[in-house]
PDB file of N, CA and C in Angstrom:
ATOM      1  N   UNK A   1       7.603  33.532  -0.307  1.00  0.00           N
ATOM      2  CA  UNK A   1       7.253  32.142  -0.604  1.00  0.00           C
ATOM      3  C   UNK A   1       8.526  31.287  -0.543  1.00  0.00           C
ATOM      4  N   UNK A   2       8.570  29.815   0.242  1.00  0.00           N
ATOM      5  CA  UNK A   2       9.647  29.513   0.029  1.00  0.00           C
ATOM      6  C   UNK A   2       9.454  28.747  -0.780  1.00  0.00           C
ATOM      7  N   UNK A   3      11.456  28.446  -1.475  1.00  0.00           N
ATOM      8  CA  UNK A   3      12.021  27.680  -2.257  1.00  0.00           C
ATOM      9  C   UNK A   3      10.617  26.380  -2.563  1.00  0.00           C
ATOM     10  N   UNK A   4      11.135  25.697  -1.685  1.00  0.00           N
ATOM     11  CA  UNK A   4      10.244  24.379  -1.766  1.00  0.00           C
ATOM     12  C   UNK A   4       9.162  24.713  -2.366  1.00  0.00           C
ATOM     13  N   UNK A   5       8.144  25.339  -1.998  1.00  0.00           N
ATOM     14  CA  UNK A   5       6.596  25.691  -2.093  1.00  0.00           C
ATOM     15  C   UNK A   5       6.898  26.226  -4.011  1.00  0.00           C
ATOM     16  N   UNK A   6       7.675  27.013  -4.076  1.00  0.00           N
ATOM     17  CA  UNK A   6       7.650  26.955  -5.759  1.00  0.00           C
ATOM     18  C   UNK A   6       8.069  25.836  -6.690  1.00  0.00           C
ATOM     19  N   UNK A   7       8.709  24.917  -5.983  1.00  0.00           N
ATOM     20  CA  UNK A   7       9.105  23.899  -6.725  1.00  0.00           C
ATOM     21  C   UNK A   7       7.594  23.044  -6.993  1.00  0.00           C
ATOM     22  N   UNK A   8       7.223  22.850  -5.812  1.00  0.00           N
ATOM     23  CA  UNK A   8       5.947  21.904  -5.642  1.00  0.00           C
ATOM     24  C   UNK A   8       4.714  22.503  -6.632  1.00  0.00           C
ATOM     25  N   UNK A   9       4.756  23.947  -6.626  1.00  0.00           N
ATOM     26  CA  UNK A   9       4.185  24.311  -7.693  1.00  0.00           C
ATOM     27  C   UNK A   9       3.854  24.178  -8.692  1.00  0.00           C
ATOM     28  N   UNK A  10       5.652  24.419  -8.829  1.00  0.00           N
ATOM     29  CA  UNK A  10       5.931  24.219 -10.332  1.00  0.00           C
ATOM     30  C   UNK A  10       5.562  22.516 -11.394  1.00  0.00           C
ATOM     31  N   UNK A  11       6.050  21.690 -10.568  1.00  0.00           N
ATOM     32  CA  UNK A  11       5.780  20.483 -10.730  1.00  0.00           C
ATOM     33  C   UNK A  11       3.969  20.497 -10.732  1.00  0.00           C
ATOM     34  N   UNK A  12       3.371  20.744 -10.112  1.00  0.00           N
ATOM     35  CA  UNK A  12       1.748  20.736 -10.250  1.00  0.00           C
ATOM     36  C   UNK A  12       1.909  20.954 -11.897  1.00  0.00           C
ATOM     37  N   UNK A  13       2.128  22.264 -12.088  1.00  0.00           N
ATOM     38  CA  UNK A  13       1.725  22.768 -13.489  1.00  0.00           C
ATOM     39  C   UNK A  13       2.585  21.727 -14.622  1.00  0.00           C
ATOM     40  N   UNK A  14       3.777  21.003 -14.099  1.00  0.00           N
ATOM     41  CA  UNK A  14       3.901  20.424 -15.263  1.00  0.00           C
ATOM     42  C   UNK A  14       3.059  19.120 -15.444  1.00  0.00           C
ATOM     43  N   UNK A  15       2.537  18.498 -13.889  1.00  0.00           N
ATOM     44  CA  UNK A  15       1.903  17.404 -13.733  1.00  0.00           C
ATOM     45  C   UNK A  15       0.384  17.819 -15.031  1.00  0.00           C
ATOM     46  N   UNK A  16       0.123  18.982 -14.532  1.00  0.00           N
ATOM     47  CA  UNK A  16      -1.164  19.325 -14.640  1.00  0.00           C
ATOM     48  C   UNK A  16      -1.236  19.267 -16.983  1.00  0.00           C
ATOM     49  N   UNK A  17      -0.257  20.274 -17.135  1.00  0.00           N
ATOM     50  CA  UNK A  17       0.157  19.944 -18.637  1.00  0.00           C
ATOM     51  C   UNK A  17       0.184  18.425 -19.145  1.00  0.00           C
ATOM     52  N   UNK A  18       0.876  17.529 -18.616  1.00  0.00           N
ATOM     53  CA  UNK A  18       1.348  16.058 -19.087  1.00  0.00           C
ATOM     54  C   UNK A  18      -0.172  15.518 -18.821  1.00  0.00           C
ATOM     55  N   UNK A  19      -1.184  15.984 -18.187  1.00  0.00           N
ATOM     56  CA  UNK A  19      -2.526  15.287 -17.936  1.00  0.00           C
ATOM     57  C   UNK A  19      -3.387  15.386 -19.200  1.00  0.00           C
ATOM     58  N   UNK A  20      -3.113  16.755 -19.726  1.00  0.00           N
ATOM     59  CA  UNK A  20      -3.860  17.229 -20.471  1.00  0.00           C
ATOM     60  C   UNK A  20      -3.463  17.100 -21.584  1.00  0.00           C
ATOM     61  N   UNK A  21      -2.371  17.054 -22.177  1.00  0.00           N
ATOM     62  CA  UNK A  21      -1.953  16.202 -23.243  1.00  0.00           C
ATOM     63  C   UNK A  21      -1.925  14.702 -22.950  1.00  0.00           C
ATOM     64  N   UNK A  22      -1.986  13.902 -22.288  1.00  0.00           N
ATOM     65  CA  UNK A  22      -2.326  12.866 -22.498  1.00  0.00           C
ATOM     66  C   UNK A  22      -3.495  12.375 -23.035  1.00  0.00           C
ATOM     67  N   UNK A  23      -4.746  13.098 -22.013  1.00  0.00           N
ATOM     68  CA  UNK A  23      -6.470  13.487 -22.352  1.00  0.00           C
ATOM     69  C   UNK A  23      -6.221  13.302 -23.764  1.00  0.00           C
ATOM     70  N   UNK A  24      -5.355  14.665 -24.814  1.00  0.00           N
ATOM     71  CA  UNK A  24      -6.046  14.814 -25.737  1.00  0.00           C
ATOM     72  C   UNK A  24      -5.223  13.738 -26.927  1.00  0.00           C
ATOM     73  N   UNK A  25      -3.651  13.265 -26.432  1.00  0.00           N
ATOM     74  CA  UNK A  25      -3.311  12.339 -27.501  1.00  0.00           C
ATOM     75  C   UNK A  25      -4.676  10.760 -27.529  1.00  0.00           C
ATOM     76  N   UNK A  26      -5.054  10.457 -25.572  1.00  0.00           N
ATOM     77  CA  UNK A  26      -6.155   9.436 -26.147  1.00  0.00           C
ATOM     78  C   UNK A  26      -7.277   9.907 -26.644  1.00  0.00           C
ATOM     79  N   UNK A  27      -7.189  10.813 -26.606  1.00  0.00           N
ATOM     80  CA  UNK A  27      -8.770  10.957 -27.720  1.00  0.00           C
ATOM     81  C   UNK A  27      -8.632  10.764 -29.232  1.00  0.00           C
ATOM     82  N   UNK A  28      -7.688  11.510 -29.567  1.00  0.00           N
ATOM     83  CA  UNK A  28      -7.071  11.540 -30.661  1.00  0.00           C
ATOM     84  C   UNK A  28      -7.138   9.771 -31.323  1.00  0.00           C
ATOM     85  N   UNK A  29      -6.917   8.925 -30.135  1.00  0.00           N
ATOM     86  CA  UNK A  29      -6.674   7.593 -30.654  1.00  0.00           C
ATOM     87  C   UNK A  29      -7.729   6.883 -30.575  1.00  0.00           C
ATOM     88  N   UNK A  30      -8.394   6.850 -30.100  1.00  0.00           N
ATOM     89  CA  UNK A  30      -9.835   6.665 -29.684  1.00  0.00           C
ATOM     90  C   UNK A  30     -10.580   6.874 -30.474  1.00  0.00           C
ATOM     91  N   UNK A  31     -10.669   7.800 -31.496  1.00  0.00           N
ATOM     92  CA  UNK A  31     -11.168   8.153 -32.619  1.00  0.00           C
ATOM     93  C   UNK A  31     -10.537   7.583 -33.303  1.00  0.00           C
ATOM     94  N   UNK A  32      -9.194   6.984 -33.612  1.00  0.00           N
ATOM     95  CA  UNK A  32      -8.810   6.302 -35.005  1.00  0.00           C
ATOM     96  C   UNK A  32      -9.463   4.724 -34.394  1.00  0.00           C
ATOM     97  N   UNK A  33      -9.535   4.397 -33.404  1.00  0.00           N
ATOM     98  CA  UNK A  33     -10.257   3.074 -33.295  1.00  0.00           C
ATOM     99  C   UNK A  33     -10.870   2.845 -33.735  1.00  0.00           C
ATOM    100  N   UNK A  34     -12.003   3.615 -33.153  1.00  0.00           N
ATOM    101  CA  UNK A  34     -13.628   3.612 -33.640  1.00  0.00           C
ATOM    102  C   UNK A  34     -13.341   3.956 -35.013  1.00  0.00           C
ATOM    103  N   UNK A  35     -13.222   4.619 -36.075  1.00  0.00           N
ATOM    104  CA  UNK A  35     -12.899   4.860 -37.422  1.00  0.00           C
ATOM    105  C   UNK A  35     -12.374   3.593 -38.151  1.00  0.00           C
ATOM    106  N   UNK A  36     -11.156   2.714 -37.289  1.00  0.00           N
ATOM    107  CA  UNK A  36     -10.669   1.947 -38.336  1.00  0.00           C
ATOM    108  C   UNK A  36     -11.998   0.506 -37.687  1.00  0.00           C
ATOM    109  N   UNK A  37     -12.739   0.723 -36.844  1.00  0.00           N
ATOM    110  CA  UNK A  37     -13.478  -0.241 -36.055  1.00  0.00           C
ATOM    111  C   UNK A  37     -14.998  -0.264 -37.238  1.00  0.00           C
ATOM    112  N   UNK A  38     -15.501   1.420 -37.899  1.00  0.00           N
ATOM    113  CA  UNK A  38     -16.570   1.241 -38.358  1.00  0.00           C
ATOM    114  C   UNK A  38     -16.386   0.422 -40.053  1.00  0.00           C
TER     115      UNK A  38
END
């Protein structure tokens, strides 16, 4: 496998992490909305 092709990889998986914590910090907030909203 070359160099490159693991880098590009690698970056997927961190892209792919930073997606998914983002997902769950807005949910997280999204729920204090609606909460401080009811």
């Amino acid at each position: 496998m070359p160099e490159n092709q693991i880098q590009v990889l690698n970056k997927h998986k961190v892209n792919i992490k930073l997606t998914q914590d983002y997902h769950k910090i807005n949910t997280k907030l999204t729920d204090k909305l609606q909460s401080i909203k009811n």
